[in-house]
Protein backbone atom coordinates (compact mmCIF):
# COMPACT_ATOMS: atom_id res chain seq x y z
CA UNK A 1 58.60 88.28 127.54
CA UNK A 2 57.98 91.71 127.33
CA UNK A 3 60.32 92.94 129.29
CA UNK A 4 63.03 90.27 127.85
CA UNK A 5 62.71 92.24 124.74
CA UNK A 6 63.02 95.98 125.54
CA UNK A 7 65.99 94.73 127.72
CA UNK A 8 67.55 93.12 124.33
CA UNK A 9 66.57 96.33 122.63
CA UNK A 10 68.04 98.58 125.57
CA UNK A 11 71.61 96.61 125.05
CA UNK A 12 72.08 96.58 121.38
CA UNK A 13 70.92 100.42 121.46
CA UNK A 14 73.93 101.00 124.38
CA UNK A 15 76.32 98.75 122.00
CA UNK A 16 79.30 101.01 119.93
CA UNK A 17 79.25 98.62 116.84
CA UNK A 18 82.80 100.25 115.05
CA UNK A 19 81.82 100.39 111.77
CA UNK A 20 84.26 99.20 108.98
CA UNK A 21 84.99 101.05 105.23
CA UNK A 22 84.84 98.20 102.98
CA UNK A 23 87.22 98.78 99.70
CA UNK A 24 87.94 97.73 96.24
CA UNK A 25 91.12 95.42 96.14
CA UNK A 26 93.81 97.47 93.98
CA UNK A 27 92.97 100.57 94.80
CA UNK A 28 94.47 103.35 97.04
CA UNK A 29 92.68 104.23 100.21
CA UNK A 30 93.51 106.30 103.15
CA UNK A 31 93.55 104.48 107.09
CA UNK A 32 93.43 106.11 110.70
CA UNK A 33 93.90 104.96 113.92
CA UNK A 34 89.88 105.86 113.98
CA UNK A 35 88.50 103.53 110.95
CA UNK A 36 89.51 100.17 110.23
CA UNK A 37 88.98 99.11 106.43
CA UNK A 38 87.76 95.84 104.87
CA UNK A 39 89.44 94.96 101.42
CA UNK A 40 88.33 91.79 100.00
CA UNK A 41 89.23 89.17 102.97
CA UNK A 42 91.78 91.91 104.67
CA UNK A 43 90.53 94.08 107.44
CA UNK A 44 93.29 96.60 108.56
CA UNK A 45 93.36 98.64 111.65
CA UNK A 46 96.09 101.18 112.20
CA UNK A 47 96.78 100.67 116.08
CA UNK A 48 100.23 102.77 116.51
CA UNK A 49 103.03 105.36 114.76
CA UNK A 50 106.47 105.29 115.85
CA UNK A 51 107.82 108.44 113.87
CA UNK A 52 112.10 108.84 113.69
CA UNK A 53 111.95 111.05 110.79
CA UNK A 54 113.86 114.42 110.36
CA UNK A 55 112.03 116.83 110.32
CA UNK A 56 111.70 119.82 107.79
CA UNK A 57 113.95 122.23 108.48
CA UNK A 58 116.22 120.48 110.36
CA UNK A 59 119.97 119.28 109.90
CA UNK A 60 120.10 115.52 110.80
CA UNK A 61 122.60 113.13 110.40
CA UNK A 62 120.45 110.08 108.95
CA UNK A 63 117.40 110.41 107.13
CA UNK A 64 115.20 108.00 109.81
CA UNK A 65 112.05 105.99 109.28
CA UNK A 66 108.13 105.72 110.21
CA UNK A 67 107.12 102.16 111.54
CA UNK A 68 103.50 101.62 111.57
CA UNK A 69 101.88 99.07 113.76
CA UNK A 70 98.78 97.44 111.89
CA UNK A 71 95.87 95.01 113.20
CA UNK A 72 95.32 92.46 110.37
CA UNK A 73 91.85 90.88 110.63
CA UNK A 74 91.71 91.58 114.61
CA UNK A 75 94.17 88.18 114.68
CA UNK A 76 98.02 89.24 113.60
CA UNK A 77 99.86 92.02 114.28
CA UNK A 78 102.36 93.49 111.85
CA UNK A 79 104.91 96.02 111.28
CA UNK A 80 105.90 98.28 107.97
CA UNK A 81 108.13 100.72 107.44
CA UNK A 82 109.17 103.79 105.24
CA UNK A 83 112.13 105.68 105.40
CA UNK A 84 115.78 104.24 107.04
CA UNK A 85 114.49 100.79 107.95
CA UNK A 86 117.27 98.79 107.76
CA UNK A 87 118.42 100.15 111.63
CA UNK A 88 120.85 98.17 113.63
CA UNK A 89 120.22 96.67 116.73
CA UNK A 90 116.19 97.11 116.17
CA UNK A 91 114.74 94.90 118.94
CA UNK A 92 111.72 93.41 116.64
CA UNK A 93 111.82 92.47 113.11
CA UNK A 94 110.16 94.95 110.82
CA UNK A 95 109.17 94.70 106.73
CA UNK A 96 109.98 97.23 104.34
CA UNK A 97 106.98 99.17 102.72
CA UNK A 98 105.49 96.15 101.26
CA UNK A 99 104.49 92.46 103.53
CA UNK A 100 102.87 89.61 101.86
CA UNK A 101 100.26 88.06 104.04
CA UNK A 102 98.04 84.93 103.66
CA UNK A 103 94.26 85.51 104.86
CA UNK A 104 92.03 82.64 104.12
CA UNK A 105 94.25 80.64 102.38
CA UNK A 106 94.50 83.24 99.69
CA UNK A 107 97.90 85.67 99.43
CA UNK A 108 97.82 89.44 99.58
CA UNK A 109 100.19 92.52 99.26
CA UNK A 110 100.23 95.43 102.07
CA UNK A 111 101.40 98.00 100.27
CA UNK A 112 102.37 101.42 102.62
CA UNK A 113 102.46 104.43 100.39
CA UNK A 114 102.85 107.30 102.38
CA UNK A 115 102.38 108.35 106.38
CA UNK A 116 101.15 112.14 106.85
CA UNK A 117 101.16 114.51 108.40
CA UNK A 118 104.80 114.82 107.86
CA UNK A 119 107.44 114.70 110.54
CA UNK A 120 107.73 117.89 112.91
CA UNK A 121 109.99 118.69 115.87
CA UNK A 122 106.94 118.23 118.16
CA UNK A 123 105.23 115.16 118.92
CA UNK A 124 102.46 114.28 116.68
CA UNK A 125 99.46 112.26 118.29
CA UNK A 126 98.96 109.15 116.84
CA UNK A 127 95.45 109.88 115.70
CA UNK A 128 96.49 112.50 113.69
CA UNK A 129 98.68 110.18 111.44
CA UNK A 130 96.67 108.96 108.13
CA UNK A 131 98.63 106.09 106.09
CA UNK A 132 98.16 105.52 102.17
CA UNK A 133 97.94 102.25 101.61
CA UNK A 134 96.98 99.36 98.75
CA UNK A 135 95.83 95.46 99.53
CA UNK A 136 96.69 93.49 96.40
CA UNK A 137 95.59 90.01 95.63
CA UNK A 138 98.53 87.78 94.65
């Protein structure tokens, strides 16, 4: 019984439990591809950046966008955008900077606010990238 014990002990000790900021509803909070957030019934995990935007600096013929992929309650994937979303011939369907969502029967507002750092003309790793964001309750 011992034994059965420190073993238990041994594997929760060797666990990586990812911990998760928990957040008022309304207000503005930052997310990385590094800590998920909980507000109210909405846990958000930024899981990818596609970046098309012109740079600073730089002469470009359309303005572009920044699609972000997001990990809603570890069960949906979805896509937002800021920027030039409204591309042509995009292969998947993508929101503007706002998606309603229903969690738990109950509606909710992903607002995106903002991406940073802004775009350069080398590639920026996608843990670098910090979103703005807002989860209202409808």
């Amino acid at each position: 019984m011992k034994n059965a014990l420190i073993l238990c002990l041994g594997l929760m000790a060797g666990c990586k439990s990812e911990s998760v900021d928990s957040l008022t509803l309304g207000s503005d909070f930052p997310l990385t591809t590094k800590q998920p957030v909980q507000v109210g019934d909405v846990q958000l995990a930024l899981t990818g950046v596609e970046d098309s935007r012109c740079p600073k600096n730089v002469q470009c013929v359309r303005a572009g966008e920044v699609v972000v992929d997001l990990a809603l309650n570890a069960q949906q994937n979805v896509k937002m955008c800021l920027g030039d979303c409204q591309v042509v011939g995009r292969k998947t369907s993508v929101t503007q900077d706002s998606l309603e969502v229903t969690v738990n029967q109950q509606k909710y507002l992903l607002i995106l606010k903002q991406v940073s750092p802004e775009s350069r003309t080398e590639k920026v790793p996608n843990e670098q990238y910090q979103l703005q964001m807002q989860v209202l309750k409808k």
